[in-house]
C-alpha atoms as a PDB file:
ATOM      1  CA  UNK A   1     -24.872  31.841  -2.698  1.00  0.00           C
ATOM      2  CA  UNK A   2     -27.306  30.480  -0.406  1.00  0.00           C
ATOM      3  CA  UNK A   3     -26.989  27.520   1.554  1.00  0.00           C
ATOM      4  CA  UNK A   4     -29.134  25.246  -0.810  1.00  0.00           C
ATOM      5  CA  UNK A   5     -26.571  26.262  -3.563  1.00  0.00           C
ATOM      6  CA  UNK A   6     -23.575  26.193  -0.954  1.00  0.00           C
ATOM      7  CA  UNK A   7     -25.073  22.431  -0.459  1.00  0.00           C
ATOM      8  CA  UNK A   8     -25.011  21.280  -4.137  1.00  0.00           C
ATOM      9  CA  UNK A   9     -21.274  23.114  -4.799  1.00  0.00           C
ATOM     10  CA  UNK A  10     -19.878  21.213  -1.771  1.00  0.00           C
ATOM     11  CA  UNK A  11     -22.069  17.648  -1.785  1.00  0.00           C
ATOM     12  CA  UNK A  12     -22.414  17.977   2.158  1.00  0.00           C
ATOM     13  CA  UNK A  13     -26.203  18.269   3.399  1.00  0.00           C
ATOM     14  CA  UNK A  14     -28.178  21.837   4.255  1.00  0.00           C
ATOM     15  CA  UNK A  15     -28.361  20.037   8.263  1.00  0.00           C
ATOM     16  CA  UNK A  16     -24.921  19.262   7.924  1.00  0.00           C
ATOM     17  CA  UNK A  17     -23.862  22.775   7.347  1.00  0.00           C
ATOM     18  CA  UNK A  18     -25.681  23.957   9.972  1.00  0.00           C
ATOM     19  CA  UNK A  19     -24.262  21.857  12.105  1.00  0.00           C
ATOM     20  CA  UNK A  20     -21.293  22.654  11.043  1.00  0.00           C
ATOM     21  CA  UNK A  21     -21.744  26.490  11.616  1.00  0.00           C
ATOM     22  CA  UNK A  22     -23.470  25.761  15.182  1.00  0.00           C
ATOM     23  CA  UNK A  23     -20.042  23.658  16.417  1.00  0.00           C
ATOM     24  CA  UNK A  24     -17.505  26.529  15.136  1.00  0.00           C
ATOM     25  CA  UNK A  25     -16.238  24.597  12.275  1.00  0.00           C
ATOM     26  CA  UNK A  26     -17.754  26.637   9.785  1.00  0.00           C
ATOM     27  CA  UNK A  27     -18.214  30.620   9.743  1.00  0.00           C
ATOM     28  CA  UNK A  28     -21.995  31.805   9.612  1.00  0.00           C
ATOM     29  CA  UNK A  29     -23.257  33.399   6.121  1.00  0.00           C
ATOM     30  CA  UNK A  30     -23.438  37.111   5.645  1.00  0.00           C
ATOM     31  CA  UNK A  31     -27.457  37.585   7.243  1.00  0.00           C
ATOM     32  CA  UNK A  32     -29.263  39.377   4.125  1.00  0.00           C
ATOM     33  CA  UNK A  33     -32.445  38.958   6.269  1.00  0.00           C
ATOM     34  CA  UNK A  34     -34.516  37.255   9.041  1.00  0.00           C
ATOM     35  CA  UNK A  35     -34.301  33.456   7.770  1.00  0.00           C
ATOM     36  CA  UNK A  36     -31.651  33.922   4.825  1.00  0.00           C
ATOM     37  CA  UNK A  37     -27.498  34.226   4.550  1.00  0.00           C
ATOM     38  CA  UNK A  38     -25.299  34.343   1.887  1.00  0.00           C
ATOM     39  CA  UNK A  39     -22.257  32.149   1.630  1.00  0.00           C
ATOM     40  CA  UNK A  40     -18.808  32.674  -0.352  1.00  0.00           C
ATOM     41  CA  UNK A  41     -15.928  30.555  -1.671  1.00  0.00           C
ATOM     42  CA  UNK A  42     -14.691  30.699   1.594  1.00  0.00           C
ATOM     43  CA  UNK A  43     -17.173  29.189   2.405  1.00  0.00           C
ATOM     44  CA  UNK A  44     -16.750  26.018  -0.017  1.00  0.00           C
ATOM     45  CA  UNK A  45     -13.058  25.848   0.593  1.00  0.00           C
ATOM     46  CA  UNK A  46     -13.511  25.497   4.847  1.00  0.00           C
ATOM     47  CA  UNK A  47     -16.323  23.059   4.078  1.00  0.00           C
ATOM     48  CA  UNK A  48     -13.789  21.128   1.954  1.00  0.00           C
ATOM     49  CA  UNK A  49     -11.339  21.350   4.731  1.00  0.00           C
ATOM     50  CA  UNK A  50     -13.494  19.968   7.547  1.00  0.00           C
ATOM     51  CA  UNK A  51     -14.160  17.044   5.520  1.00  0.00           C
ATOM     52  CA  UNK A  52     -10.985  16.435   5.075  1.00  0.00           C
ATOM     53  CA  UNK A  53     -10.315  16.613   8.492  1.00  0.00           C
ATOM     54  CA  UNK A  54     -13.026  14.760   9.693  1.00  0.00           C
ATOM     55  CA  UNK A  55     -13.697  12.239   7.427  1.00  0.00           C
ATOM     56  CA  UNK A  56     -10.369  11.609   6.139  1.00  0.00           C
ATOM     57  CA  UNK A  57      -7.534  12.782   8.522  1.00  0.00           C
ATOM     58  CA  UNK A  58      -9.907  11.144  11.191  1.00  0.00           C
ATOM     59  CA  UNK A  59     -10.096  14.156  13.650  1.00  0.00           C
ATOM     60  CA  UNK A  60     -13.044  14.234  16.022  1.00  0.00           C
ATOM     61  CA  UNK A  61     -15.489  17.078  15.740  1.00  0.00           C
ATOM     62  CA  UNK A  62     -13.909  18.781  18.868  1.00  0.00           C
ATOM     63  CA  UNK A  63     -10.331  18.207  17.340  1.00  0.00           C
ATOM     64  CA  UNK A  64     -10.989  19.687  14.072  1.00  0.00           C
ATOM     65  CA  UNK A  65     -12.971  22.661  15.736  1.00  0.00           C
ATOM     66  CA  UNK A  66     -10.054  23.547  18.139  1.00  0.00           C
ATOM     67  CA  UNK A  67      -7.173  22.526  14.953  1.00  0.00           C
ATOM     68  CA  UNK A  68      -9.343  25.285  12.802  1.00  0.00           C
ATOM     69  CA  UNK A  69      -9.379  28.109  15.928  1.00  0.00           C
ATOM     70  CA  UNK A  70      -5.295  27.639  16.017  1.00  0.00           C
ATOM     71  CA  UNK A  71      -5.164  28.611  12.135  1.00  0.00           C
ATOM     72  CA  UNK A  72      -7.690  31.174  12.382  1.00  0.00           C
ATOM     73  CA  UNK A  73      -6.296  33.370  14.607  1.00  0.00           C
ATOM     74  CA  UNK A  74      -3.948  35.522  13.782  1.00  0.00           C
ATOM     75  CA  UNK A  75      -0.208  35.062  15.571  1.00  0.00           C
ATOM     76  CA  UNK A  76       2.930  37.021  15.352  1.00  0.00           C
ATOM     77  CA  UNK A  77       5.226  34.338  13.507  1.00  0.00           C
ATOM     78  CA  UNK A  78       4.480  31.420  11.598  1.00  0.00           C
ATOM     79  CA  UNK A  79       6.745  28.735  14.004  1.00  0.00           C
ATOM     80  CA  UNK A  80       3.887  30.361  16.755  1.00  0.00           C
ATOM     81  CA  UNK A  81       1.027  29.290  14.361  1.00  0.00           C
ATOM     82  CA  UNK A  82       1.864  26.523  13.141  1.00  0.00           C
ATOM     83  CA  UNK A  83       3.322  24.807  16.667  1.00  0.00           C
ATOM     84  CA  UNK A  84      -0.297  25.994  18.137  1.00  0.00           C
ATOM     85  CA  UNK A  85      -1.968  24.139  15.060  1.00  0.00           C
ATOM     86  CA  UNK A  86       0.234  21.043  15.588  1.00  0.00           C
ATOM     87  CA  UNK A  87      -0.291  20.547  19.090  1.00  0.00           C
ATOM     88  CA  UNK A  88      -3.779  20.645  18.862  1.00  0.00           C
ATOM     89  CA  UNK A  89      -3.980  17.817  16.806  1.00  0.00           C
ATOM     90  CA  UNK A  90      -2.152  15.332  19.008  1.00  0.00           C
ATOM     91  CA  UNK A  91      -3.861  14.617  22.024  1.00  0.00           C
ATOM     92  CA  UNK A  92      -1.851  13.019  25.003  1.00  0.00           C
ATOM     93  CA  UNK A  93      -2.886   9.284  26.129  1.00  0.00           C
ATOM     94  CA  UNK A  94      -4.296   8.733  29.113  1.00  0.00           C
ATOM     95  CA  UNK A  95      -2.121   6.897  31.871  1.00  0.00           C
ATOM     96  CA  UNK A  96      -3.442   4.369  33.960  1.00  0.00           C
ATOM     97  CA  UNK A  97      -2.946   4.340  37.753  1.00  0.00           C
ATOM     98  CA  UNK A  98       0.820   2.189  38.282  1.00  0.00           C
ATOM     99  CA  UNK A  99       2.195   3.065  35.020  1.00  0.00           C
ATOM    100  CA  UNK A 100       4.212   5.793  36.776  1.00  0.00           C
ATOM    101  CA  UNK A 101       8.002   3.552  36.174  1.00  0.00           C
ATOM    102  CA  UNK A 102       6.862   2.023  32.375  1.00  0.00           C
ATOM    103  CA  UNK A 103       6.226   5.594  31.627  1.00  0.00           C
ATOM    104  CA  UNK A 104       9.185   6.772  32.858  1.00  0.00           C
ATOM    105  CA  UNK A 105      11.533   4.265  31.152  1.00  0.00           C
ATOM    106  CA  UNK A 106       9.810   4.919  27.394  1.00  0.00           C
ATOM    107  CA  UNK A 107       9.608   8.844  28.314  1.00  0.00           C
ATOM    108  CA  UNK A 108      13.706   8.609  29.033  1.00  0.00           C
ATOM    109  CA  UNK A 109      14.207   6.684  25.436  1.00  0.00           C
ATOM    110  CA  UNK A 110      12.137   9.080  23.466  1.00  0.00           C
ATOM    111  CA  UNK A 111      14.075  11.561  25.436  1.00  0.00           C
ATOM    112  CA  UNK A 112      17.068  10.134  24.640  1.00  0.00           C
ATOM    113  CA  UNK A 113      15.929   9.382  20.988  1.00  0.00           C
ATOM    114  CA  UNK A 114      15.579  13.124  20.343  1.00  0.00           C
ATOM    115  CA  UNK A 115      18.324  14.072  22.418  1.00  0.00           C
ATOM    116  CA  UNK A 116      21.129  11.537  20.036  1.00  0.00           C
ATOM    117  CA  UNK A 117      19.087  12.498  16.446  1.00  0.00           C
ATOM    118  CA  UNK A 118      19.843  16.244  17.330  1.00  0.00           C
ATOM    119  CA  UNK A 119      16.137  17.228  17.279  1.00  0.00           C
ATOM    120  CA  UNK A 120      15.069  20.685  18.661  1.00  0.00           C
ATOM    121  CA  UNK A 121      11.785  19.466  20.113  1.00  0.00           C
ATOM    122  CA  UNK A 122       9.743  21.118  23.445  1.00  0.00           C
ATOM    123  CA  UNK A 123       9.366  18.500  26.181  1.00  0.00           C
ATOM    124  CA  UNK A 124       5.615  19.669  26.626  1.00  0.00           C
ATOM    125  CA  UNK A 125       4.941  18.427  22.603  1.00  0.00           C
ATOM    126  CA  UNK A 126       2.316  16.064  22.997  1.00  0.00           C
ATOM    127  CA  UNK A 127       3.373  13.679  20.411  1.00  0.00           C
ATOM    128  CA  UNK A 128       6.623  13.175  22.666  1.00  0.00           C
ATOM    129  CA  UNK A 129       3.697  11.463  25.388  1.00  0.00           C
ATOM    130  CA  UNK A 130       1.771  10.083  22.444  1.00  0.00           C
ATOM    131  CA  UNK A 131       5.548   8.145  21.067  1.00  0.00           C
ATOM    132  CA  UNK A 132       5.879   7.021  25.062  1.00  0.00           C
ATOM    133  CA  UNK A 133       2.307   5.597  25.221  1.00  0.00           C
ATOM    134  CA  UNK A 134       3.696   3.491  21.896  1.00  0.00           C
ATOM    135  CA  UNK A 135       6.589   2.409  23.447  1.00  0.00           C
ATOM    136  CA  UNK A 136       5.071   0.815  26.900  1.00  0.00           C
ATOM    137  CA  UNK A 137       2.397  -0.900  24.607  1.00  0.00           C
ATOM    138  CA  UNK A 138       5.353  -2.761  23.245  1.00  0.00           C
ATOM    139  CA  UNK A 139       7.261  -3.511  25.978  1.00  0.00           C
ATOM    140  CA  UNK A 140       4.414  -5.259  27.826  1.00  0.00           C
ATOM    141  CA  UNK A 141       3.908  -7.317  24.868  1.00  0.00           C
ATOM    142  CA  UNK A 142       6.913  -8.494  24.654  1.00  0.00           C
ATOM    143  CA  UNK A 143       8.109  -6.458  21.576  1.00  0.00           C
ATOM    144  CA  UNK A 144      11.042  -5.103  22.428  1.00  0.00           C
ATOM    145  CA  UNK A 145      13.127  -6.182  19.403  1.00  0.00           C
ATOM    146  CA  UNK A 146      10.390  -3.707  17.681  1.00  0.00           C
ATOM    147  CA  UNK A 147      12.180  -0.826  20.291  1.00  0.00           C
ATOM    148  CA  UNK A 148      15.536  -1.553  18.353  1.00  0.00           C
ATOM    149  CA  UNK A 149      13.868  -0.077  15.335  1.00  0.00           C
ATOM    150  CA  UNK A 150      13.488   3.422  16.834  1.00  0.00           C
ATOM    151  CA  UNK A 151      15.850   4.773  15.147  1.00  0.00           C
ATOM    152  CA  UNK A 152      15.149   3.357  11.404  1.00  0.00           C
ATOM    153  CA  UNK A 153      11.425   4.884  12.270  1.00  0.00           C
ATOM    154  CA  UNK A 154      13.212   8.713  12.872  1.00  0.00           C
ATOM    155  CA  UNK A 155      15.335   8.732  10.059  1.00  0.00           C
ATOM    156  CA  UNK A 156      12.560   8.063   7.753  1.00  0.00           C
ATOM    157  CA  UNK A 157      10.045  10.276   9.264  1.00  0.00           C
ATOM    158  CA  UNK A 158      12.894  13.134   9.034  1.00  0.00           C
ATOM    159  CA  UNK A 159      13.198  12.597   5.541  1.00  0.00           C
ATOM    160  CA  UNK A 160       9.374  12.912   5.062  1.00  0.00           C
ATOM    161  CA  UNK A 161       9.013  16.208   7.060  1.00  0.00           C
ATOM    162  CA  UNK A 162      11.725  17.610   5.979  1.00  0.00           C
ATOM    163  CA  UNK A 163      10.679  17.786   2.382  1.00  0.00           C
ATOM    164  CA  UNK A 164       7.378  18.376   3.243  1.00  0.00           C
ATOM    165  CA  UNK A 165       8.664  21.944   5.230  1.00  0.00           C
ATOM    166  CA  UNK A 166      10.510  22.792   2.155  1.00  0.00           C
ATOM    167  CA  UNK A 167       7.214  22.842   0.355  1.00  0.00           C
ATOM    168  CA  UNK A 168       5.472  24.773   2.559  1.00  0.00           C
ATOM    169  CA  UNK A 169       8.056  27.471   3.157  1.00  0.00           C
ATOM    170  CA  UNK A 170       7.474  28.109  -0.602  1.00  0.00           C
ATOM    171  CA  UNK A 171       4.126  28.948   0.540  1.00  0.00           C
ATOM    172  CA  UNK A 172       3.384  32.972   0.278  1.00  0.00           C
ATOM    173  CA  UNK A 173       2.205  33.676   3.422  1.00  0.00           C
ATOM    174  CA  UNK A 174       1.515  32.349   7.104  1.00  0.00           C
ATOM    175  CA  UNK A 175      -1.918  31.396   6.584  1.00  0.00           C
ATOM    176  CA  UNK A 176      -1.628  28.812   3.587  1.00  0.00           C
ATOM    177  CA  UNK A 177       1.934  27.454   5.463  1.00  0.00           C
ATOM    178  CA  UNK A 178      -0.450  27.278   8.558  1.00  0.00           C
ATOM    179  CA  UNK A 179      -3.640  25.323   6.829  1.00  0.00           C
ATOM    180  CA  UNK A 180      -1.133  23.315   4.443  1.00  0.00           C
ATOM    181  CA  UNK A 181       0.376  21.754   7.854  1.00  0.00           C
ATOM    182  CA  UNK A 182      -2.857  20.740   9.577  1.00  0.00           C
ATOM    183  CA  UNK A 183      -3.702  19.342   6.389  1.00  0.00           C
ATOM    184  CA  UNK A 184      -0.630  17.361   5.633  1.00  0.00           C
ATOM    185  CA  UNK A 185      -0.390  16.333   9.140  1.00  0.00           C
ATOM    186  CA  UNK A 186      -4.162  14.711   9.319  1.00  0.00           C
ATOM    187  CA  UNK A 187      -3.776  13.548   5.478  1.00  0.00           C
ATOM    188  CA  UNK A 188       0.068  12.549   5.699  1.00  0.00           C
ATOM    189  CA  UNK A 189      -0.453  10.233   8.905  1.00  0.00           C
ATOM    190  CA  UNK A 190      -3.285   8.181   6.757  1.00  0.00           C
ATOM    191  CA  UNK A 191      -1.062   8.193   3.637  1.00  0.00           C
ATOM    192  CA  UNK A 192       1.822   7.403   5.359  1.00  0.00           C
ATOM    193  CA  UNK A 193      -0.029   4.400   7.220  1.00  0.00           C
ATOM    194  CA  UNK A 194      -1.571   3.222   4.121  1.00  0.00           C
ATOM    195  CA  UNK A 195       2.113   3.782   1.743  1.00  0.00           C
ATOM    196  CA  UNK A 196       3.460   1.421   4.895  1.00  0.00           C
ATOM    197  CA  UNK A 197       0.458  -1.523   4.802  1.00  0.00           C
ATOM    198  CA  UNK A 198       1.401  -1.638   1.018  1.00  0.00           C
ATOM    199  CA  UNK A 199       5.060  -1.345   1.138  1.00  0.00           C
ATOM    200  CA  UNK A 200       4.222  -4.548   4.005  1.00  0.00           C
ATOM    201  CA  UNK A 201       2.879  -6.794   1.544  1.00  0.00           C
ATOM    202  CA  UNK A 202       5.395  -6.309  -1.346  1.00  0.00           C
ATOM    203  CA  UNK A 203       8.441  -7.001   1.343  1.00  0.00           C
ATOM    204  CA  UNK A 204       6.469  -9.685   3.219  1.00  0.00           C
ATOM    205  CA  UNK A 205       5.638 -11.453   0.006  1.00  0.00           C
ATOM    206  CA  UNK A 206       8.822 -11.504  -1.131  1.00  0.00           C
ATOM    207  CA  UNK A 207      10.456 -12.805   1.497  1.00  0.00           C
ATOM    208  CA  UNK A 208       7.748 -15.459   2.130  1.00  0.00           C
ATOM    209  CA  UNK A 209       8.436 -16.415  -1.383  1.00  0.00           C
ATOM    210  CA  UNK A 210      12.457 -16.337  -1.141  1.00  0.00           C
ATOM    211  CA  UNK A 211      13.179 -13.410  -3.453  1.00  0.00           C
ATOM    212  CA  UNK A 212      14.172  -9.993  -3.125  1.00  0.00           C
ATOM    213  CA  UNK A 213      11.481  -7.316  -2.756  1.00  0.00           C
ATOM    214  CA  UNK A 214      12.225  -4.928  -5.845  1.00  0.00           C
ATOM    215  CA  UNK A 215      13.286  -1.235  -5.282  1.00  0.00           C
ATOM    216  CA  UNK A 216      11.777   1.726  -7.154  1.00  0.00           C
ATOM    217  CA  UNK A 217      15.600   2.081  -8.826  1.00  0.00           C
ATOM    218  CA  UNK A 218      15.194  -2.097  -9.622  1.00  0.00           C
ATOM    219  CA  UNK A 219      11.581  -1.311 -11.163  1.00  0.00           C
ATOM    220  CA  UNK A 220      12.822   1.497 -12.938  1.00  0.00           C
ATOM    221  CA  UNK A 221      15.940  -0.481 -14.138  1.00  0.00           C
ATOM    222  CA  UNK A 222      13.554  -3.545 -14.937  1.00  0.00           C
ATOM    223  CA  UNK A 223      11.240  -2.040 -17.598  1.00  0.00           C
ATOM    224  CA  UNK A 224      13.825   0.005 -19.387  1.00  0.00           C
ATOM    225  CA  UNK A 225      15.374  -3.724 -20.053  1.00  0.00           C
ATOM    226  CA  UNK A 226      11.447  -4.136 -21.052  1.00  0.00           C
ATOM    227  CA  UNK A 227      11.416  -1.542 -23.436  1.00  0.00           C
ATOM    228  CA  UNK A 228      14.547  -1.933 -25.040  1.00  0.00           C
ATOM    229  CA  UNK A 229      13.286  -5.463 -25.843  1.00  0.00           C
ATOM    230  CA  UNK A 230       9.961  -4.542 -27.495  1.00  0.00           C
ATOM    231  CA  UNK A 231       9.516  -4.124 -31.310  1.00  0.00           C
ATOM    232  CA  UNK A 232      12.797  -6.263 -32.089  1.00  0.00           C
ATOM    233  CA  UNK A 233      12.214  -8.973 -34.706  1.00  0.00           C
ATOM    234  CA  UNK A 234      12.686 -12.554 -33.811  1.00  0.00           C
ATOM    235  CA  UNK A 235      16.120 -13.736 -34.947  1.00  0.00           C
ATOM    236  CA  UNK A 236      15.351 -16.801 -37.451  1.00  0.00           C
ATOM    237  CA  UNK A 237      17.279 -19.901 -36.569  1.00  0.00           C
ATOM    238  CA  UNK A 238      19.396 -21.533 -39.814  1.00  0.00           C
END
């Protein structure tokens, strides 16, 4: 197809591709002369992925570009490709000149965090610096009962990877297990934030309002009692 056609498939813009294709995002079209190329579905389906990236995962235009190189290229094993792919999407904060002892202290609990959960995490993983950065925004504002809840934060994101990984080692080959993580990473972290602002207001507003905030086992339980009610006739009083 040609890029006016590769346009209307994908909804993104003829200068948009381009663009695309000039900042490494997006491979060029097979030339078929001068001033004309000829794109594929391979095509469509990276043009897909850089919007998700971009747009909804939030990864800058140098982010995504670098995230797509790691997945590209070809590696010996997948923990190799998908640890380059990873890393690439975290980037470490920047530390401010006389931060040297806060960042110390929160790098020694995340150490420590890791080291007590049984993890088998590189120091040099930038997320480690990234979890740090967190932790030193909260002590200086005074948040430190928020540090006690470290632990309640690792268990559940364990449980979340660790059925995610399941899923992807189903995955035939490298490549898809490589692309699915980038994805899920980008796309988890916003539907994780977003499955957490929710969860917030159902618990908050219960507990504003002095009730329990239902499970999904108390939902569940709820409108079976619901069902089992509906279609009975009245019972007429003598």
């Amino acid at each position: 197809m040609r890029i006016s056609e590769l346009s209307r498939v994908t909804g993104v813009p003829s200068p948009t591709i381009k663009y695309y294709v000039r900042e490494g995002l997006l491979p060029p079209g097979e030339r078929t002369n001068r001033n004309q190329a000829q794109y594929g579905e391979r095509h469509v389906r990276r043009i897909k992925l850089v919007r998700a990236l971009v747009e909804v995962g939030g990864l800058s235009i140098a982010t995504a570009r670098d995230v797509l190189a790691k997945i590209d290229a070809p590696e010996l094993d997948m923990l190799t490709s998908i640890g380059k792919a990873q890393f690439a999407m975290s980037t470490p904060p920047q530390r401010q000149p006389g931060d040297e002892e806060d960042w110390e202290d929160a790098a020694r609990r995340v150490d420590e965090l890791v080291t007590r959960r049984g993890w088998r995490s590189v120091p040099t993983n930038p997320a480690r610096s990234t979890l740090a950065s967190a932790l030193v925004a909260l002590e200086r504002l005074g948040q430190q009962d928020k540090l006690d809840l470290l632990d309640t934060y690792a268990e559940a994101a364990e449980r979340i990877v660790a059925a995610e990984i399941e899923v992807l080692l189903s995955r035939p080959d490298v490549d898809s297990m490589a692309e699915g993580l980038v994805v899920w990473t980008a796309l988890g972290d916003v539907m994780l934030s977003s499955l957490r602002r929710i969860a917030q207001e159902n618990v908050a507003t219960a507990r504003l309002a002095g009730v329990p905030a239902r499970s999904a086992d108390e939902a569940e339980t709820g409108d079976e009692d619901k069902g089992e009610g509906e279609g009975e006739e009245p019972t007429a009083e003598a």
